[in-house]
PDB file of N, CA and C in Angstrom:
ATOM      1  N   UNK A   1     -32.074  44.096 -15.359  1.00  0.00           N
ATOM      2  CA  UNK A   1     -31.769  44.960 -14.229  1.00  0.00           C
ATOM      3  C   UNK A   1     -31.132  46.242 -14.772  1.00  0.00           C
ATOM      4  N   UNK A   2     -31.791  47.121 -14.088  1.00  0.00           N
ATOM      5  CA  UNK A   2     -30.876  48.796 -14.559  1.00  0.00           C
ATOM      6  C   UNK A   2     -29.866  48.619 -14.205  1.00  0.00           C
ATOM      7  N   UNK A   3     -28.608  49.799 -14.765  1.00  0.00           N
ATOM      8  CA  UNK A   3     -27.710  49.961 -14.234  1.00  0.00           C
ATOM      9  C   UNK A   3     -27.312  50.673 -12.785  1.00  0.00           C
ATOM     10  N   UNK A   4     -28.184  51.410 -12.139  1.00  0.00           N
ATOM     11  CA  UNK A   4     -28.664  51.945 -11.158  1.00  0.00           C
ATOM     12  C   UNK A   4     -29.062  50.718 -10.170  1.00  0.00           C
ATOM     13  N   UNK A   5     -29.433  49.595 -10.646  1.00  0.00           N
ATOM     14  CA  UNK A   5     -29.685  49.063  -9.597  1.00  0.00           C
ATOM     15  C   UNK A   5     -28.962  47.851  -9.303  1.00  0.00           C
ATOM     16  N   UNK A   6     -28.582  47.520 -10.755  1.00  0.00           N
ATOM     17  CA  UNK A   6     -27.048  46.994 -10.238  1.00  0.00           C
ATOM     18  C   UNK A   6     -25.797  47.810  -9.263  1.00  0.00           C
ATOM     19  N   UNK A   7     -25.974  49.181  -9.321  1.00  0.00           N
ATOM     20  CA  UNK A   7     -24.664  49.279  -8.637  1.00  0.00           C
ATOM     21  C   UNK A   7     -25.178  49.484  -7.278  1.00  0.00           C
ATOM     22  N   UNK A   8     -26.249  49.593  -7.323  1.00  0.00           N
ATOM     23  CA  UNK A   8     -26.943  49.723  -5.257  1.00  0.00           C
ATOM     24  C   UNK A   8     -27.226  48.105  -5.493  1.00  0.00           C
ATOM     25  N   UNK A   9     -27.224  47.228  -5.941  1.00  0.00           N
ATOM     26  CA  UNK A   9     -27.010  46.133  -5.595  1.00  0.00           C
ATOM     27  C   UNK A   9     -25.669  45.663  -5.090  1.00  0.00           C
ATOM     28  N   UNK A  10     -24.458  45.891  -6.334  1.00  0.00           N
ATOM     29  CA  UNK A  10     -23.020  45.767  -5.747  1.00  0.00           C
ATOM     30  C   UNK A  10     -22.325  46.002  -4.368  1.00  0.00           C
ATOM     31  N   UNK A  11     -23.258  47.325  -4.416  1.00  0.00           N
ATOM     32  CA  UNK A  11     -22.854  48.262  -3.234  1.00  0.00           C
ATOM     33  C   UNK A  11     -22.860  47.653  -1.884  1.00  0.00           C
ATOM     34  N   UNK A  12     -24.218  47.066  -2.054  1.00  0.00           N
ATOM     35  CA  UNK A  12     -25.252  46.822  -0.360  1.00  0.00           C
ATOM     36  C   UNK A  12     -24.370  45.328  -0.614  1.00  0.00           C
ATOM     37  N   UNK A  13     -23.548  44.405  -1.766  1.00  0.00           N
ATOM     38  CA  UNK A  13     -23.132  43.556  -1.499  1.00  0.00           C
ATOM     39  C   UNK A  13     -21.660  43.441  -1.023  1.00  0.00           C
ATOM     40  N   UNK A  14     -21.294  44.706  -1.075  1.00  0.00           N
ATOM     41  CA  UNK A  14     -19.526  44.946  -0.940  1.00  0.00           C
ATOM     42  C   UNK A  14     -19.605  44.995   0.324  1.00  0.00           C
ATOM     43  N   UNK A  15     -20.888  46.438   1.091  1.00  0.00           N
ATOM     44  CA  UNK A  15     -20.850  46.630   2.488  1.00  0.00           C
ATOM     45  C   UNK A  15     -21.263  45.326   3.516  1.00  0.00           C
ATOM     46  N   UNK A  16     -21.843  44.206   3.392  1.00  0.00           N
ATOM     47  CA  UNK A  16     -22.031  42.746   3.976  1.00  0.00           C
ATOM     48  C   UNK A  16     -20.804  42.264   3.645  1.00  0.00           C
ATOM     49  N   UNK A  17     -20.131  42.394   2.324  1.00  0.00           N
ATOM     50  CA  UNK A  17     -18.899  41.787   2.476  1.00  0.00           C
ATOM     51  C   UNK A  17     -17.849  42.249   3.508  1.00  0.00           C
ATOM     52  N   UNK A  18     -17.825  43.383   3.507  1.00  0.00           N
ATOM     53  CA  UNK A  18     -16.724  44.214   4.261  1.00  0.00           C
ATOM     54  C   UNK A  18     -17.180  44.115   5.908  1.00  0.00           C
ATOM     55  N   UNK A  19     -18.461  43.844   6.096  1.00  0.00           N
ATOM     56  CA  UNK A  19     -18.392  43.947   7.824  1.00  0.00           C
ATOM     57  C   UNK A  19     -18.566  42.348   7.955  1.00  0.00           C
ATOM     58  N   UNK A  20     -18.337  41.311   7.043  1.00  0.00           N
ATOM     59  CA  UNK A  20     -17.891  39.935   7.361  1.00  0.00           C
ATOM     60  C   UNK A  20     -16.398  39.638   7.386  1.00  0.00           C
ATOM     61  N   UNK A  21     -16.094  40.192   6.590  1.00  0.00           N
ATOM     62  CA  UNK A  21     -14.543  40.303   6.643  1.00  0.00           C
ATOM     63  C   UNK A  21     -13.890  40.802   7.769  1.00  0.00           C
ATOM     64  N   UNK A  22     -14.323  42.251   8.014  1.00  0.00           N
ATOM     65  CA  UNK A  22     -14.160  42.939   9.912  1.00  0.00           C
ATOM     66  C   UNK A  22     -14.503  42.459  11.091  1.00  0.00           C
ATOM     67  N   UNK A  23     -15.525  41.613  10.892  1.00  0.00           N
ATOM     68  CA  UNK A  23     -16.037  40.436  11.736  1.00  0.00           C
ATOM     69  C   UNK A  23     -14.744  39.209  11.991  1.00  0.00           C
ATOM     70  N   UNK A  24     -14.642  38.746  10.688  1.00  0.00           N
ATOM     71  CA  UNK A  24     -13.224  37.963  10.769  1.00  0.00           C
ATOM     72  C   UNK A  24     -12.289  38.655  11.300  1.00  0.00           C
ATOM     73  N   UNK A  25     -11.710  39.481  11.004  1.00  0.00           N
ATOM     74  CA  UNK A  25     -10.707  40.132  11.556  1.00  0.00           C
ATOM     75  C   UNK A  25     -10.805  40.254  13.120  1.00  0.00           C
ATOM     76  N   UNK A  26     -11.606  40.974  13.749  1.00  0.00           N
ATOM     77  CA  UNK A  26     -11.750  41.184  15.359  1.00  0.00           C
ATOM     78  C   UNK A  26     -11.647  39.666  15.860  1.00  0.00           C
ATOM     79  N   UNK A  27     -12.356  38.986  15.193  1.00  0.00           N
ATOM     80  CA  UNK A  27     -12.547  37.186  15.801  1.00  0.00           C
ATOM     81  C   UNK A  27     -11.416  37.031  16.025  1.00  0.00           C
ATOM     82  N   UNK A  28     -10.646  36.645  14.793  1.00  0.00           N
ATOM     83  CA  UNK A  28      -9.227  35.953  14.478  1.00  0.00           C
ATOM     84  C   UNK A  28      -8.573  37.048  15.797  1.00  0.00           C
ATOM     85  N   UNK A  29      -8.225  37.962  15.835  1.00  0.00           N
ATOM     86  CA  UNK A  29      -7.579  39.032  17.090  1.00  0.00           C
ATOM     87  C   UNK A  29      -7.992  38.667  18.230  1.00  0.00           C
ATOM     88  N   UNK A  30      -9.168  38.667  18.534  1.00  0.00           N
ATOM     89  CA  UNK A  30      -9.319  38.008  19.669  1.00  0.00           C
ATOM     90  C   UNK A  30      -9.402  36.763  20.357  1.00  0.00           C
ATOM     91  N   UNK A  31      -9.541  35.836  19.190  1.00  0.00           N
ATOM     92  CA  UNK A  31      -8.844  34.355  19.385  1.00  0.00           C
ATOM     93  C   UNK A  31      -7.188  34.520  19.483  1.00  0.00           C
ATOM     94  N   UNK A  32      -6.673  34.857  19.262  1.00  0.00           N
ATOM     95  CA  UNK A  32      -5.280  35.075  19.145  1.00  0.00           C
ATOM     96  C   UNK A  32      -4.892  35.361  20.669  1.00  0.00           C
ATOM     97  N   UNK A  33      -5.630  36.767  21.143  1.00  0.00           N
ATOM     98  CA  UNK A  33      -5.278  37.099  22.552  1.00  0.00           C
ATOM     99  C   UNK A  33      -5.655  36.243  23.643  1.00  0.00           C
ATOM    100  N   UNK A  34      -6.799  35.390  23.001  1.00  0.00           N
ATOM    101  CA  UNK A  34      -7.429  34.709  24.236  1.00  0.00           C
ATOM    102  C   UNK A  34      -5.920  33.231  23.933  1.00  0.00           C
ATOM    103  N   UNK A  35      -5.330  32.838  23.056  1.00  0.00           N
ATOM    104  CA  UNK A  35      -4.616  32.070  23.077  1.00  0.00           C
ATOM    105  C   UNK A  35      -3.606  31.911  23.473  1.00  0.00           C
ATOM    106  N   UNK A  36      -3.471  33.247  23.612  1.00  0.00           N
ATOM    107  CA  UNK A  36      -1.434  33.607  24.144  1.00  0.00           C
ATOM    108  C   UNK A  36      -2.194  34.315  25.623  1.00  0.00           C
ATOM    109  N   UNK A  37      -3.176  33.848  26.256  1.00  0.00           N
ATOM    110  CA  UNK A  37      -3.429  34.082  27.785  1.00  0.00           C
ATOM    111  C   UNK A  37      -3.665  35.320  28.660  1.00  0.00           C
ATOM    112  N   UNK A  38      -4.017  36.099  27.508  1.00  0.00           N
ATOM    113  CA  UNK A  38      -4.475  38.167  27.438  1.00  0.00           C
ATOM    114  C   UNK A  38      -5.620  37.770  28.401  1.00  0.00           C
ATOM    115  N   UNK A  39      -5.505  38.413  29.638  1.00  0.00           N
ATOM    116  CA  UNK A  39      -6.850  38.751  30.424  1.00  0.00           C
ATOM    117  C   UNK A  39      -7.635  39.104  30.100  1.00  0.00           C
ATOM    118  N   UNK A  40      -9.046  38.479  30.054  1.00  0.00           N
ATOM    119  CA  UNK A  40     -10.534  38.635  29.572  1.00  0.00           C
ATOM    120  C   UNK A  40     -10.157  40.048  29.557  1.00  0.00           C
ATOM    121  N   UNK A  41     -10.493  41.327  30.859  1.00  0.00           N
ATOM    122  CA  UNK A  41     -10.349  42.383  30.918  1.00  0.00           C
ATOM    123  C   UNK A  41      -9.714  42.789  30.411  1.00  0.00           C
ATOM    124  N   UNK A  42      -8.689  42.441  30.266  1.00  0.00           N
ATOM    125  CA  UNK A  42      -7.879  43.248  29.070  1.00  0.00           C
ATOM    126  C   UNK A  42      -8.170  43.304  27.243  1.00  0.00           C
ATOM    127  N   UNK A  43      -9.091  42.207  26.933  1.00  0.00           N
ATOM    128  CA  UNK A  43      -9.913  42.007  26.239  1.00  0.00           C
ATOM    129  C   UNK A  43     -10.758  42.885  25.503  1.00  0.00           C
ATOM    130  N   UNK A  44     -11.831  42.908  27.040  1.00  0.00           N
ATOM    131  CA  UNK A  44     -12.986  43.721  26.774  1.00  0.00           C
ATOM    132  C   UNK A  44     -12.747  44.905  26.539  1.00  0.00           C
ATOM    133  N   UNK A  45     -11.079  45.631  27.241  1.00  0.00           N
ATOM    134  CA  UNK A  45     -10.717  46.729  27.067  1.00  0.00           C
ATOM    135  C   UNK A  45     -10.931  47.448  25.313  1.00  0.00           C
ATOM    136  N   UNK A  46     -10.367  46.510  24.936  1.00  0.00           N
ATOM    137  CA  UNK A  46      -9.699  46.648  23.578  1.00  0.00           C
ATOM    138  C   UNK A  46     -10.680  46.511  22.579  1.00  0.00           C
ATOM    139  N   UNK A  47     -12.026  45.688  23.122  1.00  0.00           N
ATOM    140  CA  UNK A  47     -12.928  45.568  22.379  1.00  0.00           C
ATOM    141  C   UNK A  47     -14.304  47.350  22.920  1.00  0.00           C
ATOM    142  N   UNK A  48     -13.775  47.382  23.978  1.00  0.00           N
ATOM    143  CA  UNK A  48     -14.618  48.560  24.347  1.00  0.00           C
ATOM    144  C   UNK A  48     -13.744  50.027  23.502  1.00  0.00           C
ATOM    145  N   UNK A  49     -12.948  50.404  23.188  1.00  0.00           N
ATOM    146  CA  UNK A  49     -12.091  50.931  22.376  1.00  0.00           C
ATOM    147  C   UNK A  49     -12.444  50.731  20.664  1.00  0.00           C
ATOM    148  N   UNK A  50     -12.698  49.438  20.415  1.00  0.00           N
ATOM    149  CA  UNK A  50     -13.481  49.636  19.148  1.00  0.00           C
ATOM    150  C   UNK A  50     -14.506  50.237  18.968  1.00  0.00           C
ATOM    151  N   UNK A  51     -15.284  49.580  20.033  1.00  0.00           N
ATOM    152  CA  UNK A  51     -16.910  50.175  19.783  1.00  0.00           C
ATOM    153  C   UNK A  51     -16.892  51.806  19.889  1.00  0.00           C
ATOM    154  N   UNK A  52     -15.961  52.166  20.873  1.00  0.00           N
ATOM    155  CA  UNK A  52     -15.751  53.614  20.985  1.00  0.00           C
ATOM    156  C   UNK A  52     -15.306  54.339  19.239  1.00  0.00           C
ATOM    157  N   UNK A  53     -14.553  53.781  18.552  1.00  0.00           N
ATOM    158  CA  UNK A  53     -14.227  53.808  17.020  1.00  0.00           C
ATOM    159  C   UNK A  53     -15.398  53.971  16.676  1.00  0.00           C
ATOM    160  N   UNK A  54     -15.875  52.850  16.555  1.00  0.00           N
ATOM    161  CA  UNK A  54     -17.125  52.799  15.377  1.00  0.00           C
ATOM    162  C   UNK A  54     -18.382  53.656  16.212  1.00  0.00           C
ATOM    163  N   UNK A  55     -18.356  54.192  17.235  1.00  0.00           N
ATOM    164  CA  UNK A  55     -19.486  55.126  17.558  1.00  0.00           C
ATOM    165  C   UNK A  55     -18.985  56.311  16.798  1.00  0.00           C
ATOM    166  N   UNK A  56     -17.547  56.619  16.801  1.00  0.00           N
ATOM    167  CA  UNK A  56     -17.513  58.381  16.123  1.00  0.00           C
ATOM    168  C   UNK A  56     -17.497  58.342  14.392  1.00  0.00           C
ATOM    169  N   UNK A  57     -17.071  57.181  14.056  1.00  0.00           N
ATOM    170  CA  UNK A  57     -16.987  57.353  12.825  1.00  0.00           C
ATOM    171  C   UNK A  57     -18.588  56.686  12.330  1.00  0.00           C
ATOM    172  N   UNK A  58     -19.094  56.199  12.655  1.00  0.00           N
ATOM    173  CA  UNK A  58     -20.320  55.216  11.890  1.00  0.00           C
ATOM    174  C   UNK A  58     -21.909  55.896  12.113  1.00  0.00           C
ATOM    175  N   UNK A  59     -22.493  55.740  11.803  1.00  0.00           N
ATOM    176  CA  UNK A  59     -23.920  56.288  11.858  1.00  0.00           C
ATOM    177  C   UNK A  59     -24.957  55.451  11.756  1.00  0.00           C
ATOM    178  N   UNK A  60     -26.154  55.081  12.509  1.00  0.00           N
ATOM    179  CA  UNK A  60     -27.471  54.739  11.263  1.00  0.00           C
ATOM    180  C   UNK A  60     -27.020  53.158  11.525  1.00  0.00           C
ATOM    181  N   UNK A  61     -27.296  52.683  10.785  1.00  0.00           N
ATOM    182  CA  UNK A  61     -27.379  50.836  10.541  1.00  0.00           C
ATOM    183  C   UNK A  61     -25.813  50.826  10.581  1.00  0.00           C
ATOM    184  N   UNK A  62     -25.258  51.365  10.107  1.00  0.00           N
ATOM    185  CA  UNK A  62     -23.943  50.264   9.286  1.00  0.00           C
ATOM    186  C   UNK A  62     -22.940  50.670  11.366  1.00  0.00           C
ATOM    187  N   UNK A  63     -23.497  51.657  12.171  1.00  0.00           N
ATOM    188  CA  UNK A  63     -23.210  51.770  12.903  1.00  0.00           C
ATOM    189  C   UNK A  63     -23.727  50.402  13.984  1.00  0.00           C
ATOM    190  N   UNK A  64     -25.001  50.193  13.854  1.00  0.00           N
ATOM    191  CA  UNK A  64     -25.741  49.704  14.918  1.00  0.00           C
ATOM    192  C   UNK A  64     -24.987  47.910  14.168  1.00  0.00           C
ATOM    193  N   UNK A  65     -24.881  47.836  13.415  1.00  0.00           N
ATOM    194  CA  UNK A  65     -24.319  46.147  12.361  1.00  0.00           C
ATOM    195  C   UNK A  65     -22.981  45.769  13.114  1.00  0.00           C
ATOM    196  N   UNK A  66     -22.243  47.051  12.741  1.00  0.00           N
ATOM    197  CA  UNK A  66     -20.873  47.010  13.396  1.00  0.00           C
ATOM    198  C   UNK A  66     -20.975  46.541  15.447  1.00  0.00           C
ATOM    199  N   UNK A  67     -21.398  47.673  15.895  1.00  0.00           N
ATOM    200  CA  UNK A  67     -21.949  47.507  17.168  1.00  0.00           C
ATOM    201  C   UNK A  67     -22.445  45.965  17.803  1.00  0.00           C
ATOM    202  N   UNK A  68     -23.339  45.254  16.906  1.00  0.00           N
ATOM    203  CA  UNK A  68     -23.907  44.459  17.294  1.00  0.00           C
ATOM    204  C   UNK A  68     -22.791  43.017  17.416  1.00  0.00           C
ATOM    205  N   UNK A  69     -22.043  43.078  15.917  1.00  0.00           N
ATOM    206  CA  UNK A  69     -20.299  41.925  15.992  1.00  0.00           C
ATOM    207  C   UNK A  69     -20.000  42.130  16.825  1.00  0.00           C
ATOM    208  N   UNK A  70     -19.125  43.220  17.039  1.00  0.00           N
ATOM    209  CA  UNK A  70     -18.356  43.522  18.311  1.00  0.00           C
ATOM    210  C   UNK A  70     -19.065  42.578  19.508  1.00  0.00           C
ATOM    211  N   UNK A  71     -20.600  42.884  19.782  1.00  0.00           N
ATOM    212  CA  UNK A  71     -21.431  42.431  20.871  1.00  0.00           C
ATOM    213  C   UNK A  71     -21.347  40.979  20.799  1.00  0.00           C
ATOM    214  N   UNK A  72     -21.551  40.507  19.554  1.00  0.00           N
ATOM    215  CA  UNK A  72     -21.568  39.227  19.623  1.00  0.00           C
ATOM    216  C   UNK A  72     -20.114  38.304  19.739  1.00  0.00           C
ATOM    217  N   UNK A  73     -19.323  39.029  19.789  1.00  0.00           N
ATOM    218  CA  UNK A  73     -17.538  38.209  19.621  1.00  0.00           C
ATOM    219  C   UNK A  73     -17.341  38.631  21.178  1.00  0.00           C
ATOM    220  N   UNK A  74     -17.996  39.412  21.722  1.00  0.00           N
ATOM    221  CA  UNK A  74     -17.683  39.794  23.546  1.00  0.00           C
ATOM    222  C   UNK A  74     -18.100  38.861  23.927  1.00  0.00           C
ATOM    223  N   UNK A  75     -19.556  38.122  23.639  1.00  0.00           N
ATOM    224  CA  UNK A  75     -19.999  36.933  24.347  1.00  0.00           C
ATOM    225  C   UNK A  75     -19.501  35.891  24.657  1.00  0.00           C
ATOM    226  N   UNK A  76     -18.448  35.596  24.291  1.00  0.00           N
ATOM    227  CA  UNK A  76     -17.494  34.280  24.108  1.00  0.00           C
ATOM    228  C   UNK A  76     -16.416  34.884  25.212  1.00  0.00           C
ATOM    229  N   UNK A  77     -16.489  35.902  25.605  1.00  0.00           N
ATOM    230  CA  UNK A  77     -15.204  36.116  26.342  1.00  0.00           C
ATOM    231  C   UNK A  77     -15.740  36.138  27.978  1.00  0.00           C
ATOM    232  N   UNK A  78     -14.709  35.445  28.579  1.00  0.00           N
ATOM    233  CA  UNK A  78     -14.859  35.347  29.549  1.00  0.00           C
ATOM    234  C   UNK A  78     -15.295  36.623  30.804  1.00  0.00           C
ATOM    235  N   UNK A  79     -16.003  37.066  31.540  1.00  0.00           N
ATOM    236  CA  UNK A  79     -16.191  38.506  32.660  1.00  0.00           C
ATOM    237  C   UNK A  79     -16.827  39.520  31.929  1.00  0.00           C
ATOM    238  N   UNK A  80     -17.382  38.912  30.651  1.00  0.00           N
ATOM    239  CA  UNK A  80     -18.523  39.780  30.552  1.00  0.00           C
ATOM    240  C   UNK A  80     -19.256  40.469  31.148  1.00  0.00           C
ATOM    241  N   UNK A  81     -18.985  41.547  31.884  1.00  0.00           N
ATOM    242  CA  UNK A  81     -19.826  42.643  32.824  1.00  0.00           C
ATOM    243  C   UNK A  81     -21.375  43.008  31.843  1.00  0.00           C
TER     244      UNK A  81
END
């Protein structure tokens, strides 16, 4: 393997690492709130506030990746509009 393609290998393996890890993170947070009895809505608030984050800062895939966690850790919450 080149060295070139080791490091776009590393790379594309750090960025899956890092939005599994951010994945953990929002989970674990929102298991937490749903445990200590945080209103769904108040929830979704906080999760609609991320996505608002990652729309200004993110672009392209690593935008739409991010977008899609978020989507999928809302499903579990109760008043999903």
């Amino acid at each position: 393997m080149k060295r070139e393609e080791f490091i776009d290998e590393t790379a594309r393996d750090m960025g899956r690492a890092a939005l599994f890890a951010w994945g953990n993170l929002v989970g674990a947070i929102v298991d937490t709130l749903r445990d200590a009895d945080v209103p769904a809505p108040l929830i979704h608030g906080i999760l609609d506030h991320i996505d608002d984050a990652n729309r200004a800062v993110l672009k392209g895939s690593a935008q739409e990746a991010y977008l899609s966690l978020v989507a999928a850790i809302r499903r579990d919450i109760p008043g999903n509009d």
